[in-house]
C-alpha atoms as a PDB file:
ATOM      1  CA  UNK A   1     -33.814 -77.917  36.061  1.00  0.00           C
ATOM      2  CA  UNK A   2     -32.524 -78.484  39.778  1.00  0.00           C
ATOM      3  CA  UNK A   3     -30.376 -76.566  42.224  1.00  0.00           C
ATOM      4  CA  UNK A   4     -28.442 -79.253  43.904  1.00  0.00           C
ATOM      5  CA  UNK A   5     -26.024 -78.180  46.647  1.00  0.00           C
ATOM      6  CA  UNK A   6     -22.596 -79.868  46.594  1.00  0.00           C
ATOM      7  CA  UNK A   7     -20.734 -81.116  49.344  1.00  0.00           C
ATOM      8  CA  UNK A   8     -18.213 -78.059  49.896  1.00  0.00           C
ATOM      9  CA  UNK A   9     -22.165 -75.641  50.309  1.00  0.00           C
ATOM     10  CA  UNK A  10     -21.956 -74.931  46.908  1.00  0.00           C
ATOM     11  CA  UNK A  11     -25.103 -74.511  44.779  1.00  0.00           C
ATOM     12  CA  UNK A  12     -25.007 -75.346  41.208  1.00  0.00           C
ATOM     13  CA  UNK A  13     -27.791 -74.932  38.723  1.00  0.00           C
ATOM     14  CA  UNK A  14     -28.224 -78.955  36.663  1.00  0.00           C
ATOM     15  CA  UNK A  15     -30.474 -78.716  33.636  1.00  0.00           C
ATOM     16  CA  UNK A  16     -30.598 -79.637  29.726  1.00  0.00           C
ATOM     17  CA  UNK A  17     -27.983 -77.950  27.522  1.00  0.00           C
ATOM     18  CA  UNK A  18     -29.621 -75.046  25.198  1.00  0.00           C
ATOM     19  CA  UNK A  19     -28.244 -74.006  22.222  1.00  0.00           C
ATOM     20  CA  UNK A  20     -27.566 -70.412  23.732  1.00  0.00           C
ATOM     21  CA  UNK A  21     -24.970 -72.183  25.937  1.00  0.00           C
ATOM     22  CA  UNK A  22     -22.432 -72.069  23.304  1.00  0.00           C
ATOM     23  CA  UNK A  23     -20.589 -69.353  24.117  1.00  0.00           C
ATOM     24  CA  UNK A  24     -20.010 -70.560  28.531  1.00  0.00           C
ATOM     25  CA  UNK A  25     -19.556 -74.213  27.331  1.00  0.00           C
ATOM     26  CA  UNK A  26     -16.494 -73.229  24.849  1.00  0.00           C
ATOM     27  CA  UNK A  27     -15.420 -70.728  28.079  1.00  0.00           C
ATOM     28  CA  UNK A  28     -15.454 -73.739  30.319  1.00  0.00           C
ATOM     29  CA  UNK A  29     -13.720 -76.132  27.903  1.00  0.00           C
ATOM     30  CA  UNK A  30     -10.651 -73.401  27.572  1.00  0.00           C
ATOM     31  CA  UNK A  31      -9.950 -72.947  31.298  1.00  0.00           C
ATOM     32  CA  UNK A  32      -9.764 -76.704  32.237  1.00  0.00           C
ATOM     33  CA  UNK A  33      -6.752 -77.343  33.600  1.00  0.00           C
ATOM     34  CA  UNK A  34      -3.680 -79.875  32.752  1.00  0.00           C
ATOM     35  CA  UNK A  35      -5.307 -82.007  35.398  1.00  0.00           C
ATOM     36  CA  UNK A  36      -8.977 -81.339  34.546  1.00  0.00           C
ATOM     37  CA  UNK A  37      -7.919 -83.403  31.337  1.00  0.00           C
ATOM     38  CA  UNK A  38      -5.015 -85.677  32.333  1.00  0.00           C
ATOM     39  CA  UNK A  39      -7.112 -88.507  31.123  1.00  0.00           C
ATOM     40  CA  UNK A  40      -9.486 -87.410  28.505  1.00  0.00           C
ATOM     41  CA  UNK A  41      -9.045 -85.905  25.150  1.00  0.00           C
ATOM     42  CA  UNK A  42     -12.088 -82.759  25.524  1.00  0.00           C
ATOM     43  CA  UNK A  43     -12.976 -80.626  22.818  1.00  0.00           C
ATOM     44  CA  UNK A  44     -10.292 -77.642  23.034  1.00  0.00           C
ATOM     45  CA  UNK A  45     -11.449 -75.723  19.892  1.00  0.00           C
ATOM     46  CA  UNK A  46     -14.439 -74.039  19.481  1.00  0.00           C
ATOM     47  CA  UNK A  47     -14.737 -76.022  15.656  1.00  0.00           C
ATOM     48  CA  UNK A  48     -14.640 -79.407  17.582  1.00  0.00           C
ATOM     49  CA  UNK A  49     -17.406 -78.252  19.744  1.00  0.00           C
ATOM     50  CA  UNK A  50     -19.606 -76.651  17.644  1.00  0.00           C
ATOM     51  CA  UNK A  51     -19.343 -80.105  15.579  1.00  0.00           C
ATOM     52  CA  UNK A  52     -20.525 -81.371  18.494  1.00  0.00           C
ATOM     53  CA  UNK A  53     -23.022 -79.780  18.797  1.00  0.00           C
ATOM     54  CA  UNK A  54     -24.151 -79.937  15.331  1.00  0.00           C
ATOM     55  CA  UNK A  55     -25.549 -83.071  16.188  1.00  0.00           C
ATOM     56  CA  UNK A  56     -27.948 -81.998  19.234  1.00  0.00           C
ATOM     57  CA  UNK A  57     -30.777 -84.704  18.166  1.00  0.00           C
ATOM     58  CA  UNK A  58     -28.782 -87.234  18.926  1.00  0.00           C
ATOM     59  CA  UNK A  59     -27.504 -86.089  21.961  1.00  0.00           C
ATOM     60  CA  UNK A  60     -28.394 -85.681  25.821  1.00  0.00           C
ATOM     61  CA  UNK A  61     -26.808 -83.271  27.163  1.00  0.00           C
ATOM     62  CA  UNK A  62     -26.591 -81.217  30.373  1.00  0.00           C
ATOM     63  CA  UNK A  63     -24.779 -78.660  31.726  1.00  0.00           C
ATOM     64  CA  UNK A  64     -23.942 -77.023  35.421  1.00  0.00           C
ATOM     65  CA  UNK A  65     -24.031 -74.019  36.072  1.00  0.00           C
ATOM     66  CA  UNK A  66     -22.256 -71.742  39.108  1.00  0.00           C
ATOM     67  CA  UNK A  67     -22.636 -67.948  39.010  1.00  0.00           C
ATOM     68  CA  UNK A  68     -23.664 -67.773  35.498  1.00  0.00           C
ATOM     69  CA  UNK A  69     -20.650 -69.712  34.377  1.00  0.00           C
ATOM     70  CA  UNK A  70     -21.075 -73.836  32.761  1.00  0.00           C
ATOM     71  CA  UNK A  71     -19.028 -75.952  35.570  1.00  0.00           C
ATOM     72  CA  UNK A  72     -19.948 -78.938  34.312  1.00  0.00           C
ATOM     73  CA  UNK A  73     -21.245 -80.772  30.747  1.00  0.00           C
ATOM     74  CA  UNK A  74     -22.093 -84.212  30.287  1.00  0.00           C
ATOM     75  CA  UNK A  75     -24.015 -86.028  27.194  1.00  0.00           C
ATOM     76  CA  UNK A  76     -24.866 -89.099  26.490  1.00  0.00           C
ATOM     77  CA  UNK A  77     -24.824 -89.639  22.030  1.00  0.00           C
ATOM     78  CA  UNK A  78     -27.878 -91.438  21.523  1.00  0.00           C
ATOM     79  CA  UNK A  79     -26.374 -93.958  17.900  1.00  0.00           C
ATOM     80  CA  UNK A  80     -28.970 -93.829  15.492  1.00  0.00           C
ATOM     81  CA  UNK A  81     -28.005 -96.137  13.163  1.00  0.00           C
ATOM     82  CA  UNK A  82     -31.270 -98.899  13.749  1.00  0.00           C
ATOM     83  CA  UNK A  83     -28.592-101.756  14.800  1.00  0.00           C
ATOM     84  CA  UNK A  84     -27.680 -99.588  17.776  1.00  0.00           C
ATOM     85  CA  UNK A  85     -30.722 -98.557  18.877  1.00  0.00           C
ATOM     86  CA  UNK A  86     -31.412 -97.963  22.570  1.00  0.00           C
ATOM     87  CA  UNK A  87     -27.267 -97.454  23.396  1.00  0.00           C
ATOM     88  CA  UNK A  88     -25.287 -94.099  23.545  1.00  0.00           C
ATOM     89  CA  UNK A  89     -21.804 -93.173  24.561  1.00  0.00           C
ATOM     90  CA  UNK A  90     -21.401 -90.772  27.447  1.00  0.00           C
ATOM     91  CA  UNK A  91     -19.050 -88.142  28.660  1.00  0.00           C
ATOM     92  CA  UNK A  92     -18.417 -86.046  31.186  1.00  0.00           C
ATOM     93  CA  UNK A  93     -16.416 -82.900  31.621  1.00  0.00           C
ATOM     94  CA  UNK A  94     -15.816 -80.712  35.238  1.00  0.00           C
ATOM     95  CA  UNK A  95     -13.881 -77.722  36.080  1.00  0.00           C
ATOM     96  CA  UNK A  96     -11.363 -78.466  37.785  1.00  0.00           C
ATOM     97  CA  UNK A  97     -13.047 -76.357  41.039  1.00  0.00           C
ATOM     98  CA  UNK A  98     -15.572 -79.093  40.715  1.00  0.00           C
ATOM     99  CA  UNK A  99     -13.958 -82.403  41.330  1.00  0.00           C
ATOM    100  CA  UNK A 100     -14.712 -84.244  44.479  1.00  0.00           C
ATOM    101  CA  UNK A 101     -17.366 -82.323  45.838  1.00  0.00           C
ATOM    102  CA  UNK A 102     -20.302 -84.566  44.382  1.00  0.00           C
ATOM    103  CA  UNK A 103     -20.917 -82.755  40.754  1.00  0.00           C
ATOM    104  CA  UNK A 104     -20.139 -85.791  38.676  1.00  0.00           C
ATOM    105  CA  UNK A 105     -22.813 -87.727  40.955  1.00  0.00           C
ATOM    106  CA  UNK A 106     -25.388 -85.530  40.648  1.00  0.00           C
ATOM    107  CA  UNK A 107     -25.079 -85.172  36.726  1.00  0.00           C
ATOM    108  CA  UNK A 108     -24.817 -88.991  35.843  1.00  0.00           C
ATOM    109  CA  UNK A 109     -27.875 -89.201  38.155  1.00  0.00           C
ATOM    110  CA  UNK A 110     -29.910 -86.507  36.460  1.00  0.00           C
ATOM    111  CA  UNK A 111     -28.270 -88.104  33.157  1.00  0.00           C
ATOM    112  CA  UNK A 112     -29.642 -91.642  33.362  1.00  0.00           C
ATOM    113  CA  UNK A 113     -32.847 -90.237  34.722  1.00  0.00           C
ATOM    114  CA  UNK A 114     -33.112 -88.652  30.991  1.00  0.00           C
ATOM    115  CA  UNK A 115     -31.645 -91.445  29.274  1.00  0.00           C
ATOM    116  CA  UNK A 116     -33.910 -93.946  30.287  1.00  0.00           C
ATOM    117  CA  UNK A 117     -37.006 -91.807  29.755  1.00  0.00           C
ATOM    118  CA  UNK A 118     -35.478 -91.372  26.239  1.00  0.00           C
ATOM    119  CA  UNK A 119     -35.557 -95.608  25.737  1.00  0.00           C
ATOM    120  CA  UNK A 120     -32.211 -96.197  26.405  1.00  0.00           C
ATOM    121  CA  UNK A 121     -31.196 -99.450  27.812  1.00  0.00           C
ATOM    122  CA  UNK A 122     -27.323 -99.612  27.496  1.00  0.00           C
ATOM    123  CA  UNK A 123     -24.896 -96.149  28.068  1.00  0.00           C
ATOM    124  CA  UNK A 124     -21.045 -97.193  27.467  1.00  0.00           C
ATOM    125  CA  UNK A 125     -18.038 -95.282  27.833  1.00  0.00           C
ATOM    126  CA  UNK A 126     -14.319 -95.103  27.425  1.00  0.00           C
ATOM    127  CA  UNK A 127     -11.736 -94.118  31.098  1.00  0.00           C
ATOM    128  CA  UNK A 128      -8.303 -95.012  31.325  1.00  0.00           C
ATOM    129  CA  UNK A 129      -7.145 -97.140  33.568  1.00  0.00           C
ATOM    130  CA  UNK A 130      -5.515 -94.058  36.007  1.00  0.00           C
ATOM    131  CA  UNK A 131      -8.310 -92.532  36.138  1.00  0.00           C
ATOM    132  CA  UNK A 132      -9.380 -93.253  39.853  1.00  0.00           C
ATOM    133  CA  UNK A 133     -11.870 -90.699  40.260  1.00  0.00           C
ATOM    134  CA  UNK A 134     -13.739 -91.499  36.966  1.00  0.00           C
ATOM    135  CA  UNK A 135     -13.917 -95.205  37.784  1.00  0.00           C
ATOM    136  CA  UNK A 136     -15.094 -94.610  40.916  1.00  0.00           C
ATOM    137  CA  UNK A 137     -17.771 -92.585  39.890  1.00  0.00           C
ATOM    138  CA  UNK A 138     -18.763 -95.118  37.041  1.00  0.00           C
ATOM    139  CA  UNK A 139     -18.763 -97.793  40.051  1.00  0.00           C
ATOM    140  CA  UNK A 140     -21.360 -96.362  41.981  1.00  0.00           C
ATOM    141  CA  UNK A 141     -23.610 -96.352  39.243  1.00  0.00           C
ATOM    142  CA  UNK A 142     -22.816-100.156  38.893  1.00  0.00           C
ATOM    143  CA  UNK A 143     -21.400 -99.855  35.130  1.00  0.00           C
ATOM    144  CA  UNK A 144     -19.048-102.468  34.145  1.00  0.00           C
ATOM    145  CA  UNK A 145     -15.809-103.600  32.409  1.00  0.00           C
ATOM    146  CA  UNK A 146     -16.988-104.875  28.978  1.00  0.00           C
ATOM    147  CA  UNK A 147     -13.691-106.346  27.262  1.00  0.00           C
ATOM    148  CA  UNK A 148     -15.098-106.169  24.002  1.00  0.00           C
ATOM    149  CA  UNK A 149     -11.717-103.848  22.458  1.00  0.00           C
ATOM    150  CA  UNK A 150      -9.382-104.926  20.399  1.00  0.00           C
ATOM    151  CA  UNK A 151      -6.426-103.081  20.079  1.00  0.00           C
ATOM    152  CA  UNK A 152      -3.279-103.349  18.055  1.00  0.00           C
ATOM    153  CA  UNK A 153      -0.329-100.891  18.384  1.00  0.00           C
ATOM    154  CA  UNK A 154       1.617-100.331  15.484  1.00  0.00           C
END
């Protein structure tokens, strides 16, 4: 757990998601704006997250809080199919009161911190192109374009 204070003075509570959670994380996921998920396809329904989180073993996962309410989640799924070992997927989710002010930093940081401590040695990810903020994030933590997709629209 750490308090880290944002750039607007906020204070926001980082630490590992619990299971108790539940209930603020499905809260935060149905008041995210239009713009909160412009870009991303979150889990809306309270069945999509609970499959989520179904899967908690395989998962790192935090969450921020701000007066007792989740601001923030990110997780990185840890594959554990043996070919994949050491590689996981990450996403991350703000409220929309949250953007810009630093919360996406200080998540990844605390994120990789736990991922590498858990053996990890590659995280990818998935952003659209438009998504400014997201890449610029992902920058300063020196990930990089793999063109590894092949896509065919039919």
């Amino acid at each position: 757990m750490n308090n880290v204070e944002l750039k607007d003075g906020r204070t926001v509570l980082i630490r590992e998601f619990r299971i108790e959670d539940k209930e603020k994380l499905i809260e935060m996921y149905g008041v995210l704006s239009d713009e909160a998920v412009r870009w991303a396809m979150p889990p809306y329904t309270r069945e999509r997250i609970e499959r989520w989180l179904s899967n908690l073993q395989n998962l790192i996962a935090l969450v921020a809080f701000y007066k007792d309410k989740i601001v923030g989640h990110a997780h990185i799924y840890k594959f554990p199919h043996p070919r994949r070992k050491g590689t996981g997927d990450l996403i991350v989710y703000l409220h929309q009161d949250f953007h810009d002010v630093g919360l996406g930093t200080a998540m990844l940081t605390r994120l990789i911190e736990l991922a590498k401590k858990e053996g990890l040695h590659r995280i990818g990810l998935q952003v659209i192109a438009d998504n400014k903020p997201a890449i610029h994030l992902y920058k300063k933590f020196v990930f990089k374009i793999a063109r590894a997709w092949y896509i065919i629209t039919i």
